[in-house]
PDB file of N, CA and C in Angstrom:
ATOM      1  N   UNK A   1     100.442  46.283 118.693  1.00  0.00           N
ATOM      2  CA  UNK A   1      99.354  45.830 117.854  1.00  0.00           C
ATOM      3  C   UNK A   1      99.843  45.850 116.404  1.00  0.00           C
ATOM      4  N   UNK A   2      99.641  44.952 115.708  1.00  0.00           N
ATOM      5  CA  UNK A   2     100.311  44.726 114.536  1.00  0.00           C
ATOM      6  C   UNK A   2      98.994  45.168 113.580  1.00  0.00           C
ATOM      7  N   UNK A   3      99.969  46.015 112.275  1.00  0.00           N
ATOM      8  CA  UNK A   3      98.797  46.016 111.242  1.00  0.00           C
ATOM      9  C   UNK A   3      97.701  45.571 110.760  1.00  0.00           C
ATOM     10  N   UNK A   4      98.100  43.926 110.624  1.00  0.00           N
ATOM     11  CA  UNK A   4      96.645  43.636 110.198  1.00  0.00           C
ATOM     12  C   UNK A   4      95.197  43.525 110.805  1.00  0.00           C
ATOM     13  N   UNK A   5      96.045  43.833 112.271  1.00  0.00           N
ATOM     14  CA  UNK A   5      95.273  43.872 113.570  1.00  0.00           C
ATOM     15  C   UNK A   5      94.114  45.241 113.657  1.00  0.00           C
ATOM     16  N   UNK A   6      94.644  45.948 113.273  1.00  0.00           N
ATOM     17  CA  UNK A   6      94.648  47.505 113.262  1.00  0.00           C
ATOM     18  C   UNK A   6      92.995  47.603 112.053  1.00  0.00           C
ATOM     19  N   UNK A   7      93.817  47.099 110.657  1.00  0.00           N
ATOM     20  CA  UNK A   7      92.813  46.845 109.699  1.00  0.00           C
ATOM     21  C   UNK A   7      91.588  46.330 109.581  1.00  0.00           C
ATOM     22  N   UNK A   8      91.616  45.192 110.614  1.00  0.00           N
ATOM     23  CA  UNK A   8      90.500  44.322 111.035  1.00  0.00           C
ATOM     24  C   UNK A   8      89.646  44.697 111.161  1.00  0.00           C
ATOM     25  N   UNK A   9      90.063  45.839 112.727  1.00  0.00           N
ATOM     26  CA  UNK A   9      88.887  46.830 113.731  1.00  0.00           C
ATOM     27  C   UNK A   9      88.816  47.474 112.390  1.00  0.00           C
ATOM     28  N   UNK A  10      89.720  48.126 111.847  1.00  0.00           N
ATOM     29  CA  UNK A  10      88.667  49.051 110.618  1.00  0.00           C
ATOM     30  C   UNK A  10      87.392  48.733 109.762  1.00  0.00           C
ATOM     31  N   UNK A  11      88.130  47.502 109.636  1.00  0.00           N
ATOM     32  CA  UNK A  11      87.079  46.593 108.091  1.00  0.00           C
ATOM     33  C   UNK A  11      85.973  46.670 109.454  1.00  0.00           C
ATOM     34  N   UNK A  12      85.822  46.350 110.460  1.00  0.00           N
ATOM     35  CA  UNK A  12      84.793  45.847 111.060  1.00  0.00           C
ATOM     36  C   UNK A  12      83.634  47.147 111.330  1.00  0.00           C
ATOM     37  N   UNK A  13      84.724  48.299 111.811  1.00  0.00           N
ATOM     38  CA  UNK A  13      84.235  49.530 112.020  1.00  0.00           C
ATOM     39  C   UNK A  13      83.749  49.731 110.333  1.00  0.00           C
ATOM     40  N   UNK A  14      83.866  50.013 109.310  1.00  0.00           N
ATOM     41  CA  UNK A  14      83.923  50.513 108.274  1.00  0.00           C
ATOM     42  C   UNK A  14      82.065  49.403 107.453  1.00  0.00           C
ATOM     43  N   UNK A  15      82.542  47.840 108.108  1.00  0.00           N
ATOM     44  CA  UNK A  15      80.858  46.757 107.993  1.00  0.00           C
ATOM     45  C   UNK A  15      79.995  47.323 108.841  1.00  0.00           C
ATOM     46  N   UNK A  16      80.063  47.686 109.940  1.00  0.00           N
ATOM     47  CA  UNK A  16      79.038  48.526 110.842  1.00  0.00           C
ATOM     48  C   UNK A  16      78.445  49.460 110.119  1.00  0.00           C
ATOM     49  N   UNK A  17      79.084  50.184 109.441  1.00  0.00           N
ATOM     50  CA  UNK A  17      78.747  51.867 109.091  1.00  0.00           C
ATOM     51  C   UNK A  17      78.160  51.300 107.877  1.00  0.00           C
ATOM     52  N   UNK A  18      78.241  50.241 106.698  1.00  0.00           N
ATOM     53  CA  UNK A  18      77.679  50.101 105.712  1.00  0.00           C
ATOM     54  C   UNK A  18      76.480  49.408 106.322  1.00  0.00           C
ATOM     55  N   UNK A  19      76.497  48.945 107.172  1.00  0.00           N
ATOM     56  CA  UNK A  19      75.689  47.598 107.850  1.00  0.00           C
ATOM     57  C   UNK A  19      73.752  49.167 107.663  1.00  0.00           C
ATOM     58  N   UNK A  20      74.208  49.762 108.408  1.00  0.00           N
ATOM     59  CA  UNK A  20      73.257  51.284 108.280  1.00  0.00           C
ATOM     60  C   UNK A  20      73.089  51.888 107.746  1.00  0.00           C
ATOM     61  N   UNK A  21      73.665  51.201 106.122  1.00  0.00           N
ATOM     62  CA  UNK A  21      73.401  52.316 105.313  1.00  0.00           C
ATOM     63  C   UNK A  21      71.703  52.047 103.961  1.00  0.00           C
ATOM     64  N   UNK A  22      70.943  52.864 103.487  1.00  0.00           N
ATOM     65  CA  UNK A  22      69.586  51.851 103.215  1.00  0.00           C
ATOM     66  C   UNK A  22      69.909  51.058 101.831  1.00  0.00           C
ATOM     67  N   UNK A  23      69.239  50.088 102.051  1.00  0.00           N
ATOM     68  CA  UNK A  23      70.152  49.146 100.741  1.00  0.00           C
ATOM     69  C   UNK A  23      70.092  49.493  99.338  1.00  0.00           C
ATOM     70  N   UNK A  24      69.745  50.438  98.538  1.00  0.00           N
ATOM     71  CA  UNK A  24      70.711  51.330  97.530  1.00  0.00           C
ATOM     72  C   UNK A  24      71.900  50.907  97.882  1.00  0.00           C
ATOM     73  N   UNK A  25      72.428  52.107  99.047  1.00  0.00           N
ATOM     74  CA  UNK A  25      73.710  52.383  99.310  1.00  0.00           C
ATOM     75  C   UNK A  25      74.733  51.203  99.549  1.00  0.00           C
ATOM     76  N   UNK A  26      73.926  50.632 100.122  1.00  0.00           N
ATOM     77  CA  UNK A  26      74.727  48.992 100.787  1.00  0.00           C
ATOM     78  C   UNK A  26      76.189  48.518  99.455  1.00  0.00           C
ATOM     79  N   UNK A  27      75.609  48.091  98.372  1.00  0.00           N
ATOM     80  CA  UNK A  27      76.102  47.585  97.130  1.00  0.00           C
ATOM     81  C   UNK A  27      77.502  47.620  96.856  1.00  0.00           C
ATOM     82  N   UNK A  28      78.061  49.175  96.443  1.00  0.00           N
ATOM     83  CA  UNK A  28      79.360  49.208  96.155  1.00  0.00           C
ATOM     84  C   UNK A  28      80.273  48.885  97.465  1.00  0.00           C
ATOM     85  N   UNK A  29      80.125  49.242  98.563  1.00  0.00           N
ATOM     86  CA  UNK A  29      81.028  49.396  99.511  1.00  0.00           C
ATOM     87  C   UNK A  29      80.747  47.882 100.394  1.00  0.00           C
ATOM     88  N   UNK A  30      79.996  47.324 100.037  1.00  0.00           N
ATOM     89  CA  UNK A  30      79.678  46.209 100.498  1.00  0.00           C
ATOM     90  C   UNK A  30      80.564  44.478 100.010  1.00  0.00           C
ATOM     91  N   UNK A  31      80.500  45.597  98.316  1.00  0.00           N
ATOM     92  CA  UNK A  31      81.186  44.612  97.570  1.00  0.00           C
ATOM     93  C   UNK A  31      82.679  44.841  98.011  1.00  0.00           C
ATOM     94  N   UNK A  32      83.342  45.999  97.984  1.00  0.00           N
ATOM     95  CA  UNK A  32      84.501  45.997  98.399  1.00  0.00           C
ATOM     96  C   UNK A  32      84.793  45.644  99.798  1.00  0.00           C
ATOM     97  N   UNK A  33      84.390  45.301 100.355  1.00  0.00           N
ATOM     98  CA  UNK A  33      84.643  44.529 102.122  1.00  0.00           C
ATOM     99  C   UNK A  33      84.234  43.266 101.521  1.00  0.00           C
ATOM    100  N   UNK A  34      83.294  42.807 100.891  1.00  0.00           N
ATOM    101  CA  UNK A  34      83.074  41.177 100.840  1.00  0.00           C
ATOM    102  C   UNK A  34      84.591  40.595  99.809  1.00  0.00           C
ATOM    103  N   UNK A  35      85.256  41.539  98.999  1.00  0.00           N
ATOM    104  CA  UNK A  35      86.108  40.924  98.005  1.00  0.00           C
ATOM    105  C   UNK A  35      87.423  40.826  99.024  1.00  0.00           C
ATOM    106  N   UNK A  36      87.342  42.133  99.811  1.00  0.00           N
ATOM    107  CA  UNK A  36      88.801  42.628 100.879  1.00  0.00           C
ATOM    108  C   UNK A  36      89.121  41.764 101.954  1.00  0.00           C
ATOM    109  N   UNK A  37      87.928  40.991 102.296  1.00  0.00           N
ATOM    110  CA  UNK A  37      87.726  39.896 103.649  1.00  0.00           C
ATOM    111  C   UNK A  37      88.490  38.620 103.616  1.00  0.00           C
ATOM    112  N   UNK A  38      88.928  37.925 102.199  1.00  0.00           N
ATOM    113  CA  UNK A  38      89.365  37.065 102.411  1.00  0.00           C
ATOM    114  C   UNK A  38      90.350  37.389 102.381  1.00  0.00           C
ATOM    115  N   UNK A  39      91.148  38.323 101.963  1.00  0.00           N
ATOM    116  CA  UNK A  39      92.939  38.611 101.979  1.00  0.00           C
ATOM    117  C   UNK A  39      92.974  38.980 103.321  1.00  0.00           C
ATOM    118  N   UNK A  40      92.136  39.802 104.051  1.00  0.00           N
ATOM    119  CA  UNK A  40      92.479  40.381 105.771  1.00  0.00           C
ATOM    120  C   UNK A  40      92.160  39.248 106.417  1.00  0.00           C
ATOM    121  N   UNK A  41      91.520  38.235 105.885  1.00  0.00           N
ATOM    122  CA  UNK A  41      91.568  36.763 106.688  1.00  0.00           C
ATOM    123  C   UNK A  41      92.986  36.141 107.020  1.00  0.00           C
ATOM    124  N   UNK A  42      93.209  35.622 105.658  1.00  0.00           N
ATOM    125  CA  UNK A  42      94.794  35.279 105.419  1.00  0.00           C
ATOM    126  C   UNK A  42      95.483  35.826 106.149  1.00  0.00           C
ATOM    127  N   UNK A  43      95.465  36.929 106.076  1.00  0.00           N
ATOM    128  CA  UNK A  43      96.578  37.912 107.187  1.00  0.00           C
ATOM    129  C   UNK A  43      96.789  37.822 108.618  1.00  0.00           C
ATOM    130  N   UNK A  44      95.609  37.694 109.053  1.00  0.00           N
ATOM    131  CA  UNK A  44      95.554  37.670 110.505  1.00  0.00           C
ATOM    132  C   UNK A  44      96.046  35.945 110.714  1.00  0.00           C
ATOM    133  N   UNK A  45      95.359  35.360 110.145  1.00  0.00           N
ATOM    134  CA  UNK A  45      95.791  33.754 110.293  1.00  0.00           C
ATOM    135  C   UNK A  45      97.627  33.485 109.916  1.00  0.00           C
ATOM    136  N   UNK A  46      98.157  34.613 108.797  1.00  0.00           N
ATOM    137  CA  UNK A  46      99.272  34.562 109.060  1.00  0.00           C
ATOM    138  C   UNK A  46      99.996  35.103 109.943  1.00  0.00           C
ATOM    139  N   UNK A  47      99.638  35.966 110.606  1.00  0.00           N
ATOM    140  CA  UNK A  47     100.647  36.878 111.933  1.00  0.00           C
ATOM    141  C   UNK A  47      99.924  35.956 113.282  1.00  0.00           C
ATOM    142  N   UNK A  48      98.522  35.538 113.306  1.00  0.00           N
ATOM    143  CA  UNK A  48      98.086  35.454 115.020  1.00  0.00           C
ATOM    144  C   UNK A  48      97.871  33.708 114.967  1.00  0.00           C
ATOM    145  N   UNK A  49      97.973  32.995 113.770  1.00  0.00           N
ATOM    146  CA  UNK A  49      97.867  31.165 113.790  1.00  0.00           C
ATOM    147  C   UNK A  49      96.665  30.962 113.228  1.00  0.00           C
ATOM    148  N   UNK A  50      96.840  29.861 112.744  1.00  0.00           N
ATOM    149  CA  UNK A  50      95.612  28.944 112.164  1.00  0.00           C
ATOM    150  C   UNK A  50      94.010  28.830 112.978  1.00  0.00           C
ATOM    151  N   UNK A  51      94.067  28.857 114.350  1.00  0.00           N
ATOM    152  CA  UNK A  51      93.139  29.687 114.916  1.00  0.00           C
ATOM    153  C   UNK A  51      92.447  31.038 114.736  1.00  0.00           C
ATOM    154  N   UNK A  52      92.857  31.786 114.950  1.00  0.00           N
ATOM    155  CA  UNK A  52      92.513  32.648 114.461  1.00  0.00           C
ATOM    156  C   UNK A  52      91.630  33.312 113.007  1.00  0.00           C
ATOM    157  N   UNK A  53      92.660  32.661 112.485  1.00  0.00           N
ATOM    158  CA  UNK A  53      92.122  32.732 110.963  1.00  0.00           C
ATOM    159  C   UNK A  53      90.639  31.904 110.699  1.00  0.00           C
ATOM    160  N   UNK A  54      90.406  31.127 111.270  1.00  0.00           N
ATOM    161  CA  UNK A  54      89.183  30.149 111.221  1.00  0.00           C
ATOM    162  C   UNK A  54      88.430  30.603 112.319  1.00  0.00           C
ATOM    163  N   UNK A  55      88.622  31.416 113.056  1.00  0.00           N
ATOM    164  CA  UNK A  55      87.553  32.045 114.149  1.00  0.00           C
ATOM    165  C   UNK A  55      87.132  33.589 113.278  1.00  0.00           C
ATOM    166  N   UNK A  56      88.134  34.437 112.156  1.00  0.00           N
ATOM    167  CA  UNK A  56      87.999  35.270 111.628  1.00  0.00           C
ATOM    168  C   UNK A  56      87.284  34.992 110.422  1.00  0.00           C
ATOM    169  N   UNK A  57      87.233  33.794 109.760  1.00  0.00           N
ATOM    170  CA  UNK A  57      86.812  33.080 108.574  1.00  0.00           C
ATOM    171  C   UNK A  57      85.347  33.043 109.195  1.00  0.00           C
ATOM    172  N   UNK A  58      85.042  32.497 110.157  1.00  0.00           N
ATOM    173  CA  UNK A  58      83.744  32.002 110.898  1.00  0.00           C
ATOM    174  C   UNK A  58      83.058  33.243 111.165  1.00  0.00           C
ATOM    175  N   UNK A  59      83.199  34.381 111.561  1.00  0.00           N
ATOM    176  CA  UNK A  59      82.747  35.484 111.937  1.00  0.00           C
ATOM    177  C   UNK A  59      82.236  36.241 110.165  1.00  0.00           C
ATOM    178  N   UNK A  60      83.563  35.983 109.632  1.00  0.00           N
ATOM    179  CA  UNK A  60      82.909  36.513 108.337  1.00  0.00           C
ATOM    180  C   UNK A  60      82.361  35.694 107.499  1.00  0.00           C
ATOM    181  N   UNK A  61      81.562  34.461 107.622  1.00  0.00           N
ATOM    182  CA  UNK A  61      80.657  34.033 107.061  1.00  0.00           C
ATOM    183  C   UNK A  61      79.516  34.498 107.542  1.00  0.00           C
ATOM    184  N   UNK A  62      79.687  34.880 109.349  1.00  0.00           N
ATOM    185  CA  UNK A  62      77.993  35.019 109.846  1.00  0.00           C
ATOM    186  C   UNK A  62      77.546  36.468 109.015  1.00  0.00           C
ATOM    187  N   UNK A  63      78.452  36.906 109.203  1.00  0.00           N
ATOM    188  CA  UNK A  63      78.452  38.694 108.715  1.00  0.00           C
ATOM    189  C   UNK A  63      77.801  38.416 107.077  1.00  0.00           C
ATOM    190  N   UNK A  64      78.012  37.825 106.756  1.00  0.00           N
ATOM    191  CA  UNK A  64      77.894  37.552 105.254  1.00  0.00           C
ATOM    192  C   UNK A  64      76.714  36.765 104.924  1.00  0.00           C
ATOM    193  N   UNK A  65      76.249  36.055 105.495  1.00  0.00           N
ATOM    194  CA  UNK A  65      75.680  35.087 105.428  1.00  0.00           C
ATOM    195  C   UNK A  65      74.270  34.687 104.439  1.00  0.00           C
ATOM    196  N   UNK A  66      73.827  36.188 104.296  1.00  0.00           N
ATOM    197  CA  UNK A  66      72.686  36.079 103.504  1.00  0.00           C
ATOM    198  C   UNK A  66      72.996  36.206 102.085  1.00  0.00           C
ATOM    199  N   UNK A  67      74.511  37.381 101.751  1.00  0.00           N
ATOM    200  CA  UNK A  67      74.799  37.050 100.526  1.00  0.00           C
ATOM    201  C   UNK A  67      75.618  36.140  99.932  1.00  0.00           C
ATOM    202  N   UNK A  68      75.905  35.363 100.536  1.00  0.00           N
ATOM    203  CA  UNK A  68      76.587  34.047 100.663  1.00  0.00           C
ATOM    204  C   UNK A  68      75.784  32.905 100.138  1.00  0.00           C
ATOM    205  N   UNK A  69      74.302  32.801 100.776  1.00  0.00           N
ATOM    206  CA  UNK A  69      73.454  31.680 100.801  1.00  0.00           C
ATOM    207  C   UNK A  69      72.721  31.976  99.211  1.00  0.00           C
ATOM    208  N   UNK A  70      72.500  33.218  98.920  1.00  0.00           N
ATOM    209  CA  UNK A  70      71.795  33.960  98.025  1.00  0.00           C
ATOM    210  C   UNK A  70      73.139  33.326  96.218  1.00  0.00           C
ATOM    211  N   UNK A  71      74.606  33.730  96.758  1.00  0.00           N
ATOM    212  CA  UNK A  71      75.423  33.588  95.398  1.00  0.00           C
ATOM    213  C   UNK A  71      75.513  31.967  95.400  1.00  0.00           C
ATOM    214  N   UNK A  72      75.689  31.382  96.565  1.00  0.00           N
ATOM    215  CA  UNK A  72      75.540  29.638  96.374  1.00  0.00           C
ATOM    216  C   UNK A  72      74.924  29.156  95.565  1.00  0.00           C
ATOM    217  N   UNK A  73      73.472  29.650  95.969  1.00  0.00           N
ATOM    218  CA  UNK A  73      72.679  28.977  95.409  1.00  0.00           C
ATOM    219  C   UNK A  73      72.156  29.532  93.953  1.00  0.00           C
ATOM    220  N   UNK A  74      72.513  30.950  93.368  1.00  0.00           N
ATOM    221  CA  UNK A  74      72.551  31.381  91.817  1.00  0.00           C
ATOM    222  C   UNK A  74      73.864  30.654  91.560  1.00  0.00           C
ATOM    223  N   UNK A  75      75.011  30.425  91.881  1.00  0.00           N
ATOM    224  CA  UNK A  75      75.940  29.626  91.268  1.00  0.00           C
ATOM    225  C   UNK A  75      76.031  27.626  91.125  1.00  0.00           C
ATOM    226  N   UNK A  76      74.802  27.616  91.989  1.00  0.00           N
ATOM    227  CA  UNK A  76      74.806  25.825  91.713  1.00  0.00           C
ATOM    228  C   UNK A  76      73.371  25.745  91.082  1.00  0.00           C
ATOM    229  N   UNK A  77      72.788  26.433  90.875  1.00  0.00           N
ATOM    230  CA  UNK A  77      71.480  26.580  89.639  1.00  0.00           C
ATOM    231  C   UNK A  77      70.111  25.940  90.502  1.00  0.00           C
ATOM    232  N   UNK A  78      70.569  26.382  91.775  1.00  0.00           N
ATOM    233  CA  UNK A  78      69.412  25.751  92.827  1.00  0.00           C
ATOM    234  C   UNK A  78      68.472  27.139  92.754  1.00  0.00           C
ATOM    235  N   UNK A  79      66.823  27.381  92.853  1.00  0.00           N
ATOM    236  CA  UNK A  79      66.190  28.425  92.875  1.00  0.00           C
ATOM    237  C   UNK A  79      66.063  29.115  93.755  1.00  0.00           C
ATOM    238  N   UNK A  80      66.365  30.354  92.936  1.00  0.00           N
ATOM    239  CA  UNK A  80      66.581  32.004  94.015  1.00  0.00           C
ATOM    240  C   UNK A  80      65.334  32.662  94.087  1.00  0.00           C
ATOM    241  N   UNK A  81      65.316  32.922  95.406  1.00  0.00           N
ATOM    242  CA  UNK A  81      63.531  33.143  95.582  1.00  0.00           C
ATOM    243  C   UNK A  81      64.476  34.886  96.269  1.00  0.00           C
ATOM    244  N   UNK A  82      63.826  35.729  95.542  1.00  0.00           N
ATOM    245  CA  UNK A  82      63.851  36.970  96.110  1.00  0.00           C
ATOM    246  C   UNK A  82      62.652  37.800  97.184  1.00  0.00           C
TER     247      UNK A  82
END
């Protein structure tokens, strides 16, 4: 099992455990997995193929998805309804 392999299950184990945490807490550690995700993307797509990487890309959009839809749309000046 190769490193970045290894890291993955962590990041994933490590989104679970923030996934439960009450949203105060969510914030810092949330931000550091949402900034860390696209380099452990790259990675895996470089050791396991271009597959991969776009099945790992795809998974971490669903995971993401609400703060994703939420920065889209404060960054294209479309209205953010909280």
């Amino acid at each position: 099992m190769s490193l970045s392999l290894i890291i993955a299950c962590a990041w994933v184990f490590a989104s679970t455990i923030v996934a439960m945490l009450p949203m105060r807490l969510q914030f810092p550690p949330g931000v550091v997995l949402l900034v860390s995700a696209p380099v452990l993307i790259f990675w895996l797509g470089h050791d396991y193929g271009w597959l991969i990487g776009v099945l790992a890309l795809a998974a971490f959009a669903s995971m993401f998805r609400n703060p994703i839809r939420y920065y889209w749309r404060k960054w294209t000046d479309k209205e953010v309804s909280e």
